[in-house]
C-alpha atoms as a PDB file:
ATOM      1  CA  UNK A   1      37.951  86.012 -65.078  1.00  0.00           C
ATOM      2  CA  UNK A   2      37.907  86.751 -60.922  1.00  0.00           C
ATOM      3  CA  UNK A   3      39.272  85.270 -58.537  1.00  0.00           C
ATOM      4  CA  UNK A   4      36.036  82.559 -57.119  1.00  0.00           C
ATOM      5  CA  UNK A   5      35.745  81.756 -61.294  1.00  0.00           C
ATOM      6  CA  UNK A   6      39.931  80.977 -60.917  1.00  0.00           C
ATOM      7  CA  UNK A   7      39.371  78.948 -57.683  1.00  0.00           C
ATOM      8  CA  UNK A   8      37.135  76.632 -59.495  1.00  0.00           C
ATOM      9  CA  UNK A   9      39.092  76.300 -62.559  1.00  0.00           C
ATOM     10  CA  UNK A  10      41.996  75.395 -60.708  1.00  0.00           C
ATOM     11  CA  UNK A  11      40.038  72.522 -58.076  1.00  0.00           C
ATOM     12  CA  UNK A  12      38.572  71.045 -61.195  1.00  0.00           C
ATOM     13  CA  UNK A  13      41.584  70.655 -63.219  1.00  0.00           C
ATOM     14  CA  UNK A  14      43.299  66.858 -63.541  1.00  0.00           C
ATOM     15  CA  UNK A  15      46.394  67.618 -61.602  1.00  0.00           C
ATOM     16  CA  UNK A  16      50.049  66.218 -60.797  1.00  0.00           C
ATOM     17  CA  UNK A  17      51.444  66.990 -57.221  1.00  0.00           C
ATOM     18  CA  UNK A  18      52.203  69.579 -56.567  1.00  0.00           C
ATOM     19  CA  UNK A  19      50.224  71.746 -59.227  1.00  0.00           C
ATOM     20  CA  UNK A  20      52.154  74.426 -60.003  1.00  0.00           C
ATOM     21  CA  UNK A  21      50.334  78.028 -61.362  1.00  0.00           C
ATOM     22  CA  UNK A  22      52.706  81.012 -62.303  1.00  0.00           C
ATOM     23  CA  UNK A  23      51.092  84.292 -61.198  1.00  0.00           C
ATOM     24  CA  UNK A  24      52.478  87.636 -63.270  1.00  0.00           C
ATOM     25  CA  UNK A  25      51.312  90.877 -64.107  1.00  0.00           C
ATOM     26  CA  UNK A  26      53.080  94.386 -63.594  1.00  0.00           C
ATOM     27  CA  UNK A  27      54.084  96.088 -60.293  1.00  0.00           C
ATOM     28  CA  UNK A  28      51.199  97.033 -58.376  1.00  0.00           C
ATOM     29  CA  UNK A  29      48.750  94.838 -60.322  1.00  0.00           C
ATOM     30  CA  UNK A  30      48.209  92.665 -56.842  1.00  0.00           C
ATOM     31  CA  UNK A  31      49.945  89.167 -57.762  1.00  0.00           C
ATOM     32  CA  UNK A  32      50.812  88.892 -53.955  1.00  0.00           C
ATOM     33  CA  UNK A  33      47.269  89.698 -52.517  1.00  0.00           C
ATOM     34  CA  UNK A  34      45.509  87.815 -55.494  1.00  0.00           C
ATOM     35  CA  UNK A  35      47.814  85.171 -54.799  1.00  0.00           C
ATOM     36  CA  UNK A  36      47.552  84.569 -51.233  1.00  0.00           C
ATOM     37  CA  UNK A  37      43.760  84.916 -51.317  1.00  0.00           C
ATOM     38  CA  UNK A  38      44.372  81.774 -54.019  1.00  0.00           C
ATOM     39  CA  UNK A  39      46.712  80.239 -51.782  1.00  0.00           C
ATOM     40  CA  UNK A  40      44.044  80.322 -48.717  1.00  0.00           C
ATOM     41  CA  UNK A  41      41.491  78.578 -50.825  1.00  0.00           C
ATOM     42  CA  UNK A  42      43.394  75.818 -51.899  1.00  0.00           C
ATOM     43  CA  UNK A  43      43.522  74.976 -48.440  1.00  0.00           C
ATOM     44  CA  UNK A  44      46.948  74.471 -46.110  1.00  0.00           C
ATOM     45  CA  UNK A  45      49.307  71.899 -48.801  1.00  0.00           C
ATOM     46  CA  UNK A  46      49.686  75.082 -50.780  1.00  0.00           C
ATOM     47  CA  UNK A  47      53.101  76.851 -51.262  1.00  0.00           C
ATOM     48  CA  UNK A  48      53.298  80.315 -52.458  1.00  0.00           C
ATOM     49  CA  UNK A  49      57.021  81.491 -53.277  1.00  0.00           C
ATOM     50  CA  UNK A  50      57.710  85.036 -54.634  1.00  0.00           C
ATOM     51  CA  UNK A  51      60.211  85.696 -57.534  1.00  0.00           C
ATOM     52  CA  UNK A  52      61.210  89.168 -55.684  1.00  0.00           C
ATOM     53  CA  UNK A  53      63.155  86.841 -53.696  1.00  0.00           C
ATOM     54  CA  UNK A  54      65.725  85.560 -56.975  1.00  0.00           C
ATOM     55  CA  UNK A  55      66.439  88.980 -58.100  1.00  0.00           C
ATOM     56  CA  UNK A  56      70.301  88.787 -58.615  1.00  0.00           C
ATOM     57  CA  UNK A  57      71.567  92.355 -58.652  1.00  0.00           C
ATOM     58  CA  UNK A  58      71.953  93.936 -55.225  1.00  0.00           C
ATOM     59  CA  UNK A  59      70.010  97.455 -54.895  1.00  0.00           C
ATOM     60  CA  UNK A  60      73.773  99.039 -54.412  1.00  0.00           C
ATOM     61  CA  UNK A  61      74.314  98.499 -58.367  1.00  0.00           C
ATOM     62  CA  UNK A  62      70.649  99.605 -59.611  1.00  0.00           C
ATOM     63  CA  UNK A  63      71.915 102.873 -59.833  1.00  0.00           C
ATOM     64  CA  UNK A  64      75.098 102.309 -61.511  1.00  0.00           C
ATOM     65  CA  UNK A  65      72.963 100.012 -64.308  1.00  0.00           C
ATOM     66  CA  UNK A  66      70.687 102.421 -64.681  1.00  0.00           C
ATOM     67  CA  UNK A  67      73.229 105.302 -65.906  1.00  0.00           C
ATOM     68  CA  UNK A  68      74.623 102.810 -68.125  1.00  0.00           C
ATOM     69  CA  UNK A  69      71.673 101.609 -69.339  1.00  0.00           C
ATOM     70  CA  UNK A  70      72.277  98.571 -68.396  1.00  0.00           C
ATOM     71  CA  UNK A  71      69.242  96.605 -67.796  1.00  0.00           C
ATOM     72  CA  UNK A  72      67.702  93.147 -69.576  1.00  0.00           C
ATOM     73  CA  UNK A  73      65.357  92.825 -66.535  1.00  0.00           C
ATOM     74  CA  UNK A  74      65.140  89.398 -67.415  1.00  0.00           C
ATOM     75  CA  UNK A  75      68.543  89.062 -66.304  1.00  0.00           C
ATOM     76  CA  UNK A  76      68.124  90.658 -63.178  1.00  0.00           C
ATOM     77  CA  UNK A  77      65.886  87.230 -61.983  1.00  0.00           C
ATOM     78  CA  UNK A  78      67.964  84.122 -61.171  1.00  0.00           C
ATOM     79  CA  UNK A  79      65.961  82.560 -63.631  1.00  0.00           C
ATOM     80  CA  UNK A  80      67.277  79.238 -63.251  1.00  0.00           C
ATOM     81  CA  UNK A  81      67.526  79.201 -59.437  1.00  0.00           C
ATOM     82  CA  UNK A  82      63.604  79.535 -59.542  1.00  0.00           C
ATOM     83  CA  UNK A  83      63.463  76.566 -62.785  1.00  0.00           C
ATOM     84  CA  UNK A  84      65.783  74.283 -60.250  1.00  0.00           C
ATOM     85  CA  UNK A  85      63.329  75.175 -57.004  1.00  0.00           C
ATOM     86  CA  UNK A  86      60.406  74.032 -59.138  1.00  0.00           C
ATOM     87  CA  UNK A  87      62.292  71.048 -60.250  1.00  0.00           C
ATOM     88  CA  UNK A  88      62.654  70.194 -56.593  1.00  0.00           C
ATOM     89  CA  UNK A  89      59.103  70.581 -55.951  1.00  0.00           C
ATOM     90  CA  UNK A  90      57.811  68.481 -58.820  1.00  0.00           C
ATOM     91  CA  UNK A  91      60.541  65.515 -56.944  1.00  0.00           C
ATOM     92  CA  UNK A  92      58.269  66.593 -53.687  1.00  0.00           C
ATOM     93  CA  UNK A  93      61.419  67.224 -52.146  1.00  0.00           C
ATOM     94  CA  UNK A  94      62.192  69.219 -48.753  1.00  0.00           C
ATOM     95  CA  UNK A  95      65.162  71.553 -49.373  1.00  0.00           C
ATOM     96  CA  UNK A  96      66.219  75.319 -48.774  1.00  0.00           C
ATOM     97  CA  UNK A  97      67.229  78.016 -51.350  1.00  0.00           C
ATOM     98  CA  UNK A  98      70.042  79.784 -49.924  1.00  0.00           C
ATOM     99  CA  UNK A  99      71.371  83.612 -51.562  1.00  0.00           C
ATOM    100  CA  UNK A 100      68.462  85.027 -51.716  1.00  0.00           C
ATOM    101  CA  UNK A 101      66.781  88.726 -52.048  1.00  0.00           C
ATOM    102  CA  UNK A 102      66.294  90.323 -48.908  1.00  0.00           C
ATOM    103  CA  UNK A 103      63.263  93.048 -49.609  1.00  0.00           C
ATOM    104  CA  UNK A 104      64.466  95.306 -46.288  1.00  0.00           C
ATOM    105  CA  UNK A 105      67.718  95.690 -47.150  1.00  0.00           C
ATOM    106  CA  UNK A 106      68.605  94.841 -50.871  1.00  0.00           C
ATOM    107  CA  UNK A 107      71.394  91.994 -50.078  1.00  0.00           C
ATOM    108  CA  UNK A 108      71.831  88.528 -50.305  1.00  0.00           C
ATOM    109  CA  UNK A 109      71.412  87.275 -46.834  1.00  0.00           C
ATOM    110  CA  UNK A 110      67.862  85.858 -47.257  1.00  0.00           C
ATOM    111  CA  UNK A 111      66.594  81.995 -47.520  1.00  0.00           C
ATOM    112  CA  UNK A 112      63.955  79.961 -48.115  1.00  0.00           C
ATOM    113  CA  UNK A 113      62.859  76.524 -46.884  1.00  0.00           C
ATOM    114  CA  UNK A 114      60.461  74.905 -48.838  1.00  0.00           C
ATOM    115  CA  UNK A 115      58.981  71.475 -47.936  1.00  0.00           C
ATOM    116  CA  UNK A 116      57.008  69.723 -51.057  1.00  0.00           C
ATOM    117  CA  UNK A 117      56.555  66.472 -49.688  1.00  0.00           C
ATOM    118  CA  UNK A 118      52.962  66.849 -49.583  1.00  0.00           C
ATOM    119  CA  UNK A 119      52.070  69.507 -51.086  1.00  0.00           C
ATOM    120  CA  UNK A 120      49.381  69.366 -53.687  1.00  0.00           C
ATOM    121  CA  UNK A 121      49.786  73.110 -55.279  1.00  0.00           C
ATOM    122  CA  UNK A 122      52.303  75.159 -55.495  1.00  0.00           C
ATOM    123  CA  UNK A 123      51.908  78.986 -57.082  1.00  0.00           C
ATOM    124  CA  UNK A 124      54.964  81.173 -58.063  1.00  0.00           C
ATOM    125  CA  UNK A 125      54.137  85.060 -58.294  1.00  0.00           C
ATOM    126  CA  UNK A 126      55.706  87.540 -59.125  1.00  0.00           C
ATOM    127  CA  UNK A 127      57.414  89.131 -62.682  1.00  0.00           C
ATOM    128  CA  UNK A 128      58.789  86.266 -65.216  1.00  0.00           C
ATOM    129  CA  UNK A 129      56.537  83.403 -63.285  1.00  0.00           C
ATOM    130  CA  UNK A 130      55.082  82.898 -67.441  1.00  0.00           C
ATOM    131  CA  UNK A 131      58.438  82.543 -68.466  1.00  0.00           C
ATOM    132  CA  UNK A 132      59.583  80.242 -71.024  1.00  0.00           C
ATOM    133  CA  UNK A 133      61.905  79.077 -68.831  1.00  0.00           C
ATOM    134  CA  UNK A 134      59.607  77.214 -66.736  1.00  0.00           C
ATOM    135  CA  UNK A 135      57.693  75.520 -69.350  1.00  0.00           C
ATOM    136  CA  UNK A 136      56.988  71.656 -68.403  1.00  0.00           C
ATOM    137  CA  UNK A 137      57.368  72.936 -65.192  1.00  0.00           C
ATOM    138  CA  UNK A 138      54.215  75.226 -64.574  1.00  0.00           C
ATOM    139  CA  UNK A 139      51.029  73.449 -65.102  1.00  0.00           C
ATOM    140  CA  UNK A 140      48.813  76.452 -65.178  1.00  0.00           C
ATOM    141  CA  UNK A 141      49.339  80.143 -65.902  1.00  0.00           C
ATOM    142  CA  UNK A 142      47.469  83.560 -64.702  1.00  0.00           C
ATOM    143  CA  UNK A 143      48.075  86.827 -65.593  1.00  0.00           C
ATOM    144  CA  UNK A 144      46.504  89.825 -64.031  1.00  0.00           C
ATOM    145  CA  UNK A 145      45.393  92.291 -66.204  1.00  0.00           C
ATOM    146  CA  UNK A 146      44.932  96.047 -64.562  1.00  0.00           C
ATOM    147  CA  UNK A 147      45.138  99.211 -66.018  1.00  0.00           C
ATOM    148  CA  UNK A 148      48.495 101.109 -66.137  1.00  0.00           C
ATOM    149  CA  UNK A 149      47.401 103.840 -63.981  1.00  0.00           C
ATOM    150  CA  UNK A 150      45.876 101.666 -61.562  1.00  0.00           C
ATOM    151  CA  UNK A 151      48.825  99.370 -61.118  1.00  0.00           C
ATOM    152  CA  UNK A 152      50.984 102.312 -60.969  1.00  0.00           C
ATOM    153  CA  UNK A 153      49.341 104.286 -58.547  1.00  0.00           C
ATOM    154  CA  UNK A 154      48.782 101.462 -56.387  1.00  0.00           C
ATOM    155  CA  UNK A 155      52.808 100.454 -56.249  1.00  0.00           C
ATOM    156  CA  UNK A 156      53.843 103.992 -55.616  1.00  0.00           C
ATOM    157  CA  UNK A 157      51.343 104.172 -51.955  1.00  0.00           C
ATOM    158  CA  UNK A 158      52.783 101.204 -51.102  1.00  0.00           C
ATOM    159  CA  UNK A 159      56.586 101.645 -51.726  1.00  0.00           C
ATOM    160  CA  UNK A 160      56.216 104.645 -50.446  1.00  0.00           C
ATOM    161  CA  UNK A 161      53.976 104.140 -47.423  1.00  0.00           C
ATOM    162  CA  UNK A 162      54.702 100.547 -46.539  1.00  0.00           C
ATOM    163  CA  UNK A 163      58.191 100.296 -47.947  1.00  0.00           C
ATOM    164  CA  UNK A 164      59.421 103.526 -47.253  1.00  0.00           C
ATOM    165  CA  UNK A 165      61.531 104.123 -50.554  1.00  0.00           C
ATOM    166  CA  UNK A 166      61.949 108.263 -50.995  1.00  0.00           C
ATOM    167  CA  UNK A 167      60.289 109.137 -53.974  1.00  0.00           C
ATOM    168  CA  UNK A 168      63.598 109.066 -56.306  1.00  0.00           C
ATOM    169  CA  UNK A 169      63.658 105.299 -54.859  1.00  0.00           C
ATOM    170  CA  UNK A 170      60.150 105.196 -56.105  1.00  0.00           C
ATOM    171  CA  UNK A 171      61.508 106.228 -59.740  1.00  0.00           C
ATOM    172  CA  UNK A 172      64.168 104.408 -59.795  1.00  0.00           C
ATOM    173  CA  UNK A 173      62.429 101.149 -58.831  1.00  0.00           C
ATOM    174  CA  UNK A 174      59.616 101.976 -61.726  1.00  0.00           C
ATOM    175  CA  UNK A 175      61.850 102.552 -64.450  1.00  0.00           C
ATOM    176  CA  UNK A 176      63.087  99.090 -63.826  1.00  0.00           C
ATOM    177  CA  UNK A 177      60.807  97.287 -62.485  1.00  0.00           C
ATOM    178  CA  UNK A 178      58.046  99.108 -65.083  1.00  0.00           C
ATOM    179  CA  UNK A 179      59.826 100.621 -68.104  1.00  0.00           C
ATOM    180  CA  UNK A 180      62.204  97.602 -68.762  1.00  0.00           C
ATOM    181  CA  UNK A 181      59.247  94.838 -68.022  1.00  0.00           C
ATOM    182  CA  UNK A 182      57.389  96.328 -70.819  1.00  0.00           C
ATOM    183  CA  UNK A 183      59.117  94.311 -73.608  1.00  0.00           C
ATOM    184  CA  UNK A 184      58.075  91.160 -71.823  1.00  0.00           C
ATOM    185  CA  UNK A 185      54.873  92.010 -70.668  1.00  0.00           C
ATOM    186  CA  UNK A 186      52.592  91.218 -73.704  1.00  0.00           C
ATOM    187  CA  UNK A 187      54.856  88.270 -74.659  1.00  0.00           C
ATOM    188  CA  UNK A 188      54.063  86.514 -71.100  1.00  0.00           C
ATOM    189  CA  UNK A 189      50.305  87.706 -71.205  1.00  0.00           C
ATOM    190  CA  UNK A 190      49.621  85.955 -74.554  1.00  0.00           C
ATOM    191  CA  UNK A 191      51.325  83.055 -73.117  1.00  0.00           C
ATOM    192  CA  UNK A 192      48.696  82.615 -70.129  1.00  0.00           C
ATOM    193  CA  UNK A 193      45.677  80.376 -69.422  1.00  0.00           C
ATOM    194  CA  UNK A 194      43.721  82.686 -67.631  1.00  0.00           C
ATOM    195  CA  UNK A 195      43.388  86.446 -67.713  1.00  0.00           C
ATOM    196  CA  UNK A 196      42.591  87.539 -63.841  1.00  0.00           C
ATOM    197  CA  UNK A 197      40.929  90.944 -63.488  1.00  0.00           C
ATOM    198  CA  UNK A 198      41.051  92.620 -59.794  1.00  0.00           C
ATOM    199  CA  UNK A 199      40.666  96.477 -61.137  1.00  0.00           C
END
């Protein structure tokens, strides 16, 4: 499927309010460009939250876990911060989400204010967004399906280039952002609606 065949699937499907779609696929597959180009179609009551922003281990320890091999990557997502934002959003509530995963600096000093009142679709992107966890939350899935070398290649420009991590941040961020997402990533595939193809 691409992305104009997605826009029209979503539009025509019977929907509560807000209509929430997870978004997932592997670092570098382009959830957040894929995303927002969905999120500009479905017109101005669309949200679009990121999970990067419930990650709940500060980039001081990644390190540390890493030499003890100490990483369930599903763990490292507040899991059920995201389930009770989604909750909120299904009451079509206006609230902020507090703690949360500054990008720039790897702390907790970030927020998010979300008004739901009246929105009619929400999308969640990012890594666990097919999670059991949200099920009878999430009304539709997508998963985007890109090669390995594709995705790869395209995270590592952009960390490097646009985030500025040093190479050995580079490695560090795909062996856990990559390596330990594997065991998931076939489980949360299978578990999708649609299969969205941007290679």
């Amino acid at each position: 499927m691409k992305l104009d065949e997605l826009i029209r699937t979503v539009l025509e499907k019977e929907k509560t309010d807000p209509f929430i779609i997870a978004f997932e696929g592997m670092i570098g597959s382009g959830k957040s460009y894929e995303a927002g180009k969905l999120t500009e179609a479905l017109g101005s009551n669309t949200l679009l939250v990121s999970t990067d922003l419930f990650v709940c281990v500060p980039r001081s320890e990644w390190e540390d876990r890493l030499a003890r091999h100490d990483i369930d990557l599903s763990e490292w997502y507040d899991l059920g911060k995201i389930k009770d934002a989604l909750e909120c959003c299904r009451k079509r509530e206006k609230f902020t989400v507090v703690g949360l995963y500054n990008l720039s600096n790897g702390k907790f000093d970030d927020e998010l204010e979300i008004d739901a009142r009246d929105s009619e679709y929400l999308i969640l992107e990012g890594l666990f967004s097919c999670s059991e966890e949200f099920d009878g939350l999430v009304d539709y899935r997508v998963f985007l399906d890109v090669p390995k070398e594709t995705a790869l290649d395209r995270a590592h420009k952009r960390d490097e280039t646009v985030r500025h991590l040093s190479h050995e941040g580079w490695l560090r961020k795909k062996h856990i952002f990559y390596d330990h997402y594997l065991p998931f990533m076939e489980r949360h595939r299978e578990r999708a609606d649609a299969i969205l193809s941007n290679a």
